[in-house]
Structures are given as C-alpha cells and as structure tokens.
C-alpha atoms as a PDB file:
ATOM      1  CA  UNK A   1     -97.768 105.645  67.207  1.00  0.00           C
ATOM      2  CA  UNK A   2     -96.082 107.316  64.284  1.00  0.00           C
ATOM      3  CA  UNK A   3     -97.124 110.796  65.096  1.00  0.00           C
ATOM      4  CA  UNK A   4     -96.621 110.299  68.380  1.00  0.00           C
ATOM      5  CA  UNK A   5     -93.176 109.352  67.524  1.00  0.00           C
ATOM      6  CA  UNK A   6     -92.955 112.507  64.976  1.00  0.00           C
ATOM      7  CA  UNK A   7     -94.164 114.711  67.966  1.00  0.00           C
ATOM      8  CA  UNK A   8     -91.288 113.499  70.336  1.00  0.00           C
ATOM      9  CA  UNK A   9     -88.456 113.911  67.883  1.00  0.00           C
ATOM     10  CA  UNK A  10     -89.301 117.566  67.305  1.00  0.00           C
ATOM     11  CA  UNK A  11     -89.741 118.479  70.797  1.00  0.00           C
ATOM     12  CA  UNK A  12     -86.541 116.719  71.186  1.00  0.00           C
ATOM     13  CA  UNK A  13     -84.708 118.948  68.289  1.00  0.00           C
ATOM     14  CA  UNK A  14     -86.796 122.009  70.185  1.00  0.00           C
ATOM     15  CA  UNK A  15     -85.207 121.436  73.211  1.00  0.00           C
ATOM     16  CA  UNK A  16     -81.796 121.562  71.982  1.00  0.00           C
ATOM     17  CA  UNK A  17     -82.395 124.282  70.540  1.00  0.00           C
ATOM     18  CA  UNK A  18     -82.283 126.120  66.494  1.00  0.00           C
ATOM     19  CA  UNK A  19     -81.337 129.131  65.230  1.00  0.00           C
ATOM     20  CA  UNK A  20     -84.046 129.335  62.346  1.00  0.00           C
ATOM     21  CA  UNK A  21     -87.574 128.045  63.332  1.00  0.00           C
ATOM     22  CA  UNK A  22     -90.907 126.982  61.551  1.00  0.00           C
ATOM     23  CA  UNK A  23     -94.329 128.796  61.779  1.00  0.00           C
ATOM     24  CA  UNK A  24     -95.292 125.558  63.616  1.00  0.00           C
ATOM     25  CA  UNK A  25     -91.998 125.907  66.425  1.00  0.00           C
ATOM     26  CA  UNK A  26     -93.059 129.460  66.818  1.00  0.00           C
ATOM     27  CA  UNK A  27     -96.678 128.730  67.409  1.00  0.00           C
ATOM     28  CA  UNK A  28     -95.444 125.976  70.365  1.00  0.00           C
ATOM     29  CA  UNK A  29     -93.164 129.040  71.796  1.00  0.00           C
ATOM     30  CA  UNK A  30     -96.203 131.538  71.571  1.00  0.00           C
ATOM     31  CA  UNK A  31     -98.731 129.065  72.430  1.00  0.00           C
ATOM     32  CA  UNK A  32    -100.998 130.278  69.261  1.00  0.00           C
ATOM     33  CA  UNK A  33    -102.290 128.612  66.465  1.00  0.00           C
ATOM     34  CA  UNK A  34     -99.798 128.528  63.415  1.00  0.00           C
ATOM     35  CA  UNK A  35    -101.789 130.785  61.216  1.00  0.00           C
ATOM     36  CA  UNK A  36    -101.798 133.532  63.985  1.00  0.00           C
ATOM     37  CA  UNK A  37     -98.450 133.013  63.285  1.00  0.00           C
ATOM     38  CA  UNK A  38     -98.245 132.981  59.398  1.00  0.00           C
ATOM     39  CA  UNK A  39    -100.464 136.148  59.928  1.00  0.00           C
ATOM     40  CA  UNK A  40     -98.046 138.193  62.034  1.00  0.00           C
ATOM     41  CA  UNK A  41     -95.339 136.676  58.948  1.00  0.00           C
ATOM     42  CA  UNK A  42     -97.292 138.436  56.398  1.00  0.00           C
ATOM     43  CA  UNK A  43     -98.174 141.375  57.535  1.00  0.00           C
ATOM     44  CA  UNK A  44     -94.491 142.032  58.635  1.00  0.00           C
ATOM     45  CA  UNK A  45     -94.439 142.190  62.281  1.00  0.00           C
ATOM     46  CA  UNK A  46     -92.730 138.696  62.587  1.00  0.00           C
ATOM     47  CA  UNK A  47     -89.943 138.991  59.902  1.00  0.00           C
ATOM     48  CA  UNK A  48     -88.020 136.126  58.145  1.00  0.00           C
ATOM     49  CA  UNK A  49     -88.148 134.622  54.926  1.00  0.00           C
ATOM     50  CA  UNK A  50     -89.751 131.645  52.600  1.00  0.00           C
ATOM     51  CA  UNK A  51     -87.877 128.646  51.527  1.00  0.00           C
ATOM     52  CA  UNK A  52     -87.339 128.984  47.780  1.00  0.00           C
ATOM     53  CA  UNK A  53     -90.087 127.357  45.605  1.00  0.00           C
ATOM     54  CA  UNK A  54     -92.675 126.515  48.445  1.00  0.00           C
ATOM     55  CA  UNK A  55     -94.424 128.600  50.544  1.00  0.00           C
ATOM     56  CA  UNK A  56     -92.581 127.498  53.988  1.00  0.00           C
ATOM     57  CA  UNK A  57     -91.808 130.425  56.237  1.00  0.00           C
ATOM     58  CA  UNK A  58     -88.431 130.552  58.318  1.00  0.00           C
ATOM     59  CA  UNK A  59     -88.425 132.960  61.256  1.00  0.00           C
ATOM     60  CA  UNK A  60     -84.524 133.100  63.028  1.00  0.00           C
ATOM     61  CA  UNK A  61     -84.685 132.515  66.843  1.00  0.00           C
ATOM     62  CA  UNK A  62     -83.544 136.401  67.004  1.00  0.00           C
ATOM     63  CA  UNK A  63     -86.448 137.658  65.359  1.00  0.00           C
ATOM     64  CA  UNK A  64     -88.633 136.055  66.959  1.00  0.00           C
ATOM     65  CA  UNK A  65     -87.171 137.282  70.517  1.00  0.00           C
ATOM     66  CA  UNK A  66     -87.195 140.688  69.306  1.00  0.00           C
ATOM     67  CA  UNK A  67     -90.749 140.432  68.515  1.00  0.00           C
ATOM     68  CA  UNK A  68     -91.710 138.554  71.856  1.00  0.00           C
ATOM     69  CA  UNK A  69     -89.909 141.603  73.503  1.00  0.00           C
ATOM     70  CA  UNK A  70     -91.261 144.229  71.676  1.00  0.00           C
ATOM     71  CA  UNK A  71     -94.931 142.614  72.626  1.00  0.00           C
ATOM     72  CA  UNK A  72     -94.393 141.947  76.045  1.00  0.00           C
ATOM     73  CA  UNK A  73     -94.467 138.097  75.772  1.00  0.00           C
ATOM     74  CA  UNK A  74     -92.797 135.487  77.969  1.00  0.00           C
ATOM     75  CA  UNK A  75     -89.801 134.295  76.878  1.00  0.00           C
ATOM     76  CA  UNK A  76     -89.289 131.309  78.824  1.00  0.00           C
ATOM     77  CA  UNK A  77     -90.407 129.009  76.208  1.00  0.00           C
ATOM     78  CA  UNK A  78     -87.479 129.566  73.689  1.00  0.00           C
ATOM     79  CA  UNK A  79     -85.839 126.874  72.592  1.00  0.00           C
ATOM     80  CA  UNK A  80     -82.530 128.004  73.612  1.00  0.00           C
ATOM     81  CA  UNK A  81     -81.088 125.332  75.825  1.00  0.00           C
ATOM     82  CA  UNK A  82     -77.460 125.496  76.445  1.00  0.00           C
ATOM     83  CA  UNK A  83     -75.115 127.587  74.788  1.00  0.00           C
ATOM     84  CA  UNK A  84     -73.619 125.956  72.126  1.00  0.00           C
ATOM     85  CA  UNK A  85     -69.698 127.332  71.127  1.00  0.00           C
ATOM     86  CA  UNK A  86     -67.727 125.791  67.758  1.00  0.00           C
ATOM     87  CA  UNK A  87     -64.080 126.248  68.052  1.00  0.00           C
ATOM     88  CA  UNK A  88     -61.949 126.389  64.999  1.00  0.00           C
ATOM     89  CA  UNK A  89     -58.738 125.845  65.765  1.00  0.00           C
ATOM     90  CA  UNK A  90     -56.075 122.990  65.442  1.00  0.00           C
ATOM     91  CA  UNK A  91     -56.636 120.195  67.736  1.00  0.00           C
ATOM     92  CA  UNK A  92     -53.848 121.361  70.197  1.00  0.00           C
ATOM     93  CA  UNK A  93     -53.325 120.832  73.819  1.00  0.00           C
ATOM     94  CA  UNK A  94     -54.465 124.392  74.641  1.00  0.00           C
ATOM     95  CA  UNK A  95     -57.507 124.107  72.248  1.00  0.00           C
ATOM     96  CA  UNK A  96     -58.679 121.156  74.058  1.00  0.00           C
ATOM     97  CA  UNK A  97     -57.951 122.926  77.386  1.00  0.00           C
ATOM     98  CA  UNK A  98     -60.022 126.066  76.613  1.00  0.00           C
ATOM     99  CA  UNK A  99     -62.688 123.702  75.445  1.00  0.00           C
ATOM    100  CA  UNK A 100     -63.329 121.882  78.306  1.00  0.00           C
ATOM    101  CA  UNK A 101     -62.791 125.273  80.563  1.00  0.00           C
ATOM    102  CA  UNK A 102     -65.870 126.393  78.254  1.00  0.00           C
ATOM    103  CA  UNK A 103     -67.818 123.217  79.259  1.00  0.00           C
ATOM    104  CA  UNK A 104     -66.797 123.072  83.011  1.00  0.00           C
ATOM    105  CA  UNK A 105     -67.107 126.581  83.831  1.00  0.00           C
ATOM    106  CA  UNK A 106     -69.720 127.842  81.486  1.00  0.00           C
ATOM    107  CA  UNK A 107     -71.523 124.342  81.025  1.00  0.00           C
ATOM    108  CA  UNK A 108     -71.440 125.403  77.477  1.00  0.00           C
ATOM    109  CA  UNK A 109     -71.858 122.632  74.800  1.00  0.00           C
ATOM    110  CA  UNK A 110     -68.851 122.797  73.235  1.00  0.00           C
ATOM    111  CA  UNK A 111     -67.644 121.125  69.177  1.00  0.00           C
ATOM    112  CA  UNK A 112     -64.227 121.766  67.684  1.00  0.00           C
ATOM    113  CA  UNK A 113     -62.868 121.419  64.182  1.00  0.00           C
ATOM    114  CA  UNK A 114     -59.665 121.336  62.462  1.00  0.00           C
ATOM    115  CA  UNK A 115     -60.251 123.491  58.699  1.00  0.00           C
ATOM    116  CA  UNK A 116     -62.594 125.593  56.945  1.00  0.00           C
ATOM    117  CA  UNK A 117     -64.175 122.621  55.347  1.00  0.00           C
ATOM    118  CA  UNK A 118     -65.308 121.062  58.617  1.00  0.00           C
ATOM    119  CA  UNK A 119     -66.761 124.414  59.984  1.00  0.00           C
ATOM    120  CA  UNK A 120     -69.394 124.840  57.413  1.00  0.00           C
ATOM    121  CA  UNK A 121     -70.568 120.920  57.816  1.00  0.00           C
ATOM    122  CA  UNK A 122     -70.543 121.116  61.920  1.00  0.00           C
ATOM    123  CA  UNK A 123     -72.541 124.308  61.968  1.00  0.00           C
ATOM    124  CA  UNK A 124     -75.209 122.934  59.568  1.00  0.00           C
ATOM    125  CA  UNK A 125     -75.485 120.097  62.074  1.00  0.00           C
ATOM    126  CA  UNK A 126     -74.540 121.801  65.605  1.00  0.00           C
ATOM    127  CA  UNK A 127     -76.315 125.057  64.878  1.00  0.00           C
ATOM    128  CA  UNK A 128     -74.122 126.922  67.289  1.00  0.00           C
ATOM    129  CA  UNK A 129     -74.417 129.840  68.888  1.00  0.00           C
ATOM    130  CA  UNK A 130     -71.196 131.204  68.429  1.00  0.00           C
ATOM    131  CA  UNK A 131     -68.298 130.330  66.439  1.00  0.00           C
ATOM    132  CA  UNK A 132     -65.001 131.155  67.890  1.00  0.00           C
ATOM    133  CA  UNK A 133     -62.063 131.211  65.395  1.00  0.00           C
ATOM    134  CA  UNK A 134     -58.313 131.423  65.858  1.00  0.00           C
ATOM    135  CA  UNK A 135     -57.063 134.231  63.276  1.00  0.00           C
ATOM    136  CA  UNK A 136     -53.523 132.415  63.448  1.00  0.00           C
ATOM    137  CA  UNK A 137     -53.998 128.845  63.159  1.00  0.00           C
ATOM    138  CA  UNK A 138     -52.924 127.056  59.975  1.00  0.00           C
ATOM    139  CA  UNK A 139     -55.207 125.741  57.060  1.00  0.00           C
ATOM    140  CA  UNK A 140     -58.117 128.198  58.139  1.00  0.00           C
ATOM    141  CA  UNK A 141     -59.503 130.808  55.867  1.00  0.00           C
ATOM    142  CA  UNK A 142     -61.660 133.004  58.577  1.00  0.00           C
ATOM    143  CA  UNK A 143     -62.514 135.603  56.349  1.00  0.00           C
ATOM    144  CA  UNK A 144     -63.870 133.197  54.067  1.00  0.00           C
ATOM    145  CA  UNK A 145     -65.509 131.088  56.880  1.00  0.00           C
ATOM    146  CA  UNK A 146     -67.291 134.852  58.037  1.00  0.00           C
ATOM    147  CA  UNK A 147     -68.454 135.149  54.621  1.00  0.00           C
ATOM    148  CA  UNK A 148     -70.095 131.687  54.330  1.00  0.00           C
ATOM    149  CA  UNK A 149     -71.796 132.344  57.548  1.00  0.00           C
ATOM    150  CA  UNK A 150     -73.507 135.985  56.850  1.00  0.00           C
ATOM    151  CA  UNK A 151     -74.763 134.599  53.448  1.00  0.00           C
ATOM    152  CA  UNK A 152     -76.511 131.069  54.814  1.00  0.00           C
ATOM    153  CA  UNK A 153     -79.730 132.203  55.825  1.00  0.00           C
ATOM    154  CA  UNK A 154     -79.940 129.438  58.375  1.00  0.00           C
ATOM    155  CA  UNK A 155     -76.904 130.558  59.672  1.00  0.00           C
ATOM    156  CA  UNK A 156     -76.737 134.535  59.265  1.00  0.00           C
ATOM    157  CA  UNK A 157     -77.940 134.893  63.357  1.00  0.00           C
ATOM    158  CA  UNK A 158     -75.014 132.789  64.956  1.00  0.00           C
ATOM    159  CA  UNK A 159     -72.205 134.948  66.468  1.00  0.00           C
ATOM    160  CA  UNK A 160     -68.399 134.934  65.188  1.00  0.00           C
ATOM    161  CA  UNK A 161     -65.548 135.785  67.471  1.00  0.00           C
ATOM    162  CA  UNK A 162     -62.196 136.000  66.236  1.00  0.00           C
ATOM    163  CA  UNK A 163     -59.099 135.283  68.637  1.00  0.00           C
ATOM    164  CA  UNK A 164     -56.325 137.173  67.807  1.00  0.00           C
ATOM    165  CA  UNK A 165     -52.945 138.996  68.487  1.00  0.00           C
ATOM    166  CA  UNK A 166     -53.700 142.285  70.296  1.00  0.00           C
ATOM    167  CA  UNK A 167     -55.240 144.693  67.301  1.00  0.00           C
ATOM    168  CA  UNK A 168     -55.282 148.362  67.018  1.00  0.00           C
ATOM    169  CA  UNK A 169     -58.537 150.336  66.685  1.00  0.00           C
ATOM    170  CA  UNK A 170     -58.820 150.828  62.806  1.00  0.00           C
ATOM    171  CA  UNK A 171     -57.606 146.880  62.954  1.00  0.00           C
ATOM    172  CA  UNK A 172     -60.202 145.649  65.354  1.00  0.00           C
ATOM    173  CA  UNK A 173     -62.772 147.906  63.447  1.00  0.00           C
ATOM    174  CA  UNK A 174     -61.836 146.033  60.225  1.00  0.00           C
ATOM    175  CA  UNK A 175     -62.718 142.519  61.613  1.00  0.00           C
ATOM    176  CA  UNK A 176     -66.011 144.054  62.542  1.00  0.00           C
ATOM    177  CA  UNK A 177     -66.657 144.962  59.099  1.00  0.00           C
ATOM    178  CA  UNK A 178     -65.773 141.589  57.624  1.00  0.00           C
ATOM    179  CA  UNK A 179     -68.840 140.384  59.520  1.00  0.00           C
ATOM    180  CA  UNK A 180     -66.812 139.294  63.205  1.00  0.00           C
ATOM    181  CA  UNK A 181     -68.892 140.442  66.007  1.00  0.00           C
ATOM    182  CA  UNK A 182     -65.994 140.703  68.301  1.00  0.00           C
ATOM    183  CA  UNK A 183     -62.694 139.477  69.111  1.00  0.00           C
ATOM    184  CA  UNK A 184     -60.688 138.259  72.249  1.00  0.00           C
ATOM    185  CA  UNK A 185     -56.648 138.820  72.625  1.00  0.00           C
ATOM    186  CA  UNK A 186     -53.993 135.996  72.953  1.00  0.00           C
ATOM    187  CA  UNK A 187     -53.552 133.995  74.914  1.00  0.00           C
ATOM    188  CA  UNK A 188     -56.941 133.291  75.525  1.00  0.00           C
ATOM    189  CA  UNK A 189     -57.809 133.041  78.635  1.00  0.00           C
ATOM    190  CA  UNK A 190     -61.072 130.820  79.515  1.00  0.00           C
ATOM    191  CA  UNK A 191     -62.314 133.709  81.766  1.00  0.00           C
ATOM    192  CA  UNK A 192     -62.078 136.570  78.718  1.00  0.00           C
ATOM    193  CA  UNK A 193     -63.718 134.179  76.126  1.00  0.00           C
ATOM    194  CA  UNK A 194     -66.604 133.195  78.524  1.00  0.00           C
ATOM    195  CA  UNK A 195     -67.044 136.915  79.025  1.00  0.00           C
ATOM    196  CA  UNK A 196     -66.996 137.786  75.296  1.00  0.00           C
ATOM    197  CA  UNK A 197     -69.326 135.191  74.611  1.00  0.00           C
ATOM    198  CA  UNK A 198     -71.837 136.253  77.089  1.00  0.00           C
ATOM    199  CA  UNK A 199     -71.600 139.947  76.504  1.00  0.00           C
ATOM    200  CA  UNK A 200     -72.107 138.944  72.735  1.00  0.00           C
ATOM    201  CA  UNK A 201     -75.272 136.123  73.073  1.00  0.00           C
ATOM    202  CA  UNK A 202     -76.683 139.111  75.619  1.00  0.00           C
ATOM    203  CA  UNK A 203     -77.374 140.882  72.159  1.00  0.00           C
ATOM    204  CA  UNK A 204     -79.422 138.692  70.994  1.00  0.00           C
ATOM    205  CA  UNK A 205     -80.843 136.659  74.121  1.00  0.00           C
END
C-alpha cells in the first residue's frame, strides 16, 4: 500500500510537470530501464549534472527534449502539463487583470508575488516556466532575481521576461546579457505577453 501510495504521488508531481528530472522520471518518459538511462548520462549523450556528495543524476526537462529530438523519440510523454507563468509585480489591479487574461486566454497556470524574496521561494515550489518581471515596480531587484535564477541549477532552464518601458537596441541587448530572454513593452497587453511567452517556451518545447 505504501509503494503504491509512493508510485501515485510521483506520477502526480510528473504530471504537473518539473523542470529538472531524475534518471528514474526520464526512464518513465523514454520507457527504458533507468540504467539505459544512467548509461546515456555517462557517456555524455544525455547531459546534466550529479547532486553534490551522492551519486544522483539531474537531467533538466530541456536536455532531455533536445536529446529525444536529436534521436527521433516521441515526445508526447513529457511531463510538461500546462504552462506555468510567475508574475512579479505589485499586487495591482492591472497585475491581477493580466493574470487572469494569462489563465483565461492561454489556460496558463498562473502565481504572482509581491518582492524579490518571494520569487526565489515560489519558483522552488511552482517550478515555472517562465518568470515575467516588471522592470518598474517597487521593492524588486530584477537583476538580482536574473542572477539567482541562472546560478540554481534546478532553476537555470526556466525563462525570464522582463516588462519594460520601450528600450533601444544596445538597451534591449543589455537585458539579454544580464540573463533576460526577452522583454515585452508597456503597457502590457495580454495578447503581446501570451505571444512572447509562446515564441520563448517554443525554444525549448
């Protein structure tokens, strides 16, 4: 009864999806045994990286579609589920309203939070997809935010866009090199952002 309970939680946090995955979630996605898949780890075709002091392996959700692509596999099985957005923003009228455009028109699963603080707890917990982030709201450090993102290894595959007053070139290309992966102008329209987001999950997914 145990295991069987065991078994249904994971395929449970499968379904909803993770950005990082075990040799055991990728085996269920490839339909292998795990140490086909611990063998494609070590001899570098499936790349990713051990948990410090065991022997764990950790393969991101990315990788792992790369690979499935490169080898002509089915993707279907991905644990991908819906798209999951975290806004980072103050909790204003037109934050909420952009929020539940994002749910209603994308059926996206949508979290927001109010500081920098928040945004690091949420996306342990939410895993997101992408992180959108309001360059002027108060009481959030989004360079710092970026930073904390590219550097968790759990983390380093979700996608950061920035909203923002209209930028110039060298500007926009600036936020790119802090780690951003795109940007949308204010006001932001629910149409733009839904387009942003897709055109930047199509990267990966």
């Amino acid at each position: 009864m145990a295991h069987a309970i065991s078994t249904w939680c994971e395929d449970k946090k499968m379904a909803k999806g993770k950005n990082v995955l075990t040799t055991g979630d990728v085996a269920k996605i490839c339909n292998v045994a795990p140490r086909t898949v611990s063998k494609w780890f070590d001899n570098g075709q499936l790349k990713g990286y051990r948990i410090p002091g065991s022997k764990d392996r950790r393969i991101p959700v990315s990788e792992l579609i790369r690979f499935m692509k490169q080898n002509n596999m089915p993707t279907t099985a991905l644990p991908i589920g819906k798209i999951r957005v975290l806004m980072v923003d103050g909790y204003t009228n037109a934050v909420s309203a952009l929020a539940e455009d994002l749910r209603n028109k994308a059926d996206y699963d949508v979290q927001t939070v109010a500081s920098s603080f928040e945004t690091g707890v949420v996306a342990q917990k939410f895993a997101p997809h992408v992180i959108l982030i309001n360059l002027l709201a108060e009481d959030i450090d989004a360079a710092n935010i970026c930073k904390s993102i590219r550097n968790d290894e759990g983390l380093q595959t979700i996608k950061i866009i920035a909203i923002a007053n209209q930028l110039s070139d060298s500007e926009a290309a600036a936020l790119l090199q802090r780690g951003f992966d795109g940007y949308v102008s204010t006001p932001a329209d629910s149409t733009e952002v839904i387009k942003k987001i897709e055109e930047t999950i199509a990267i990966i997914y």
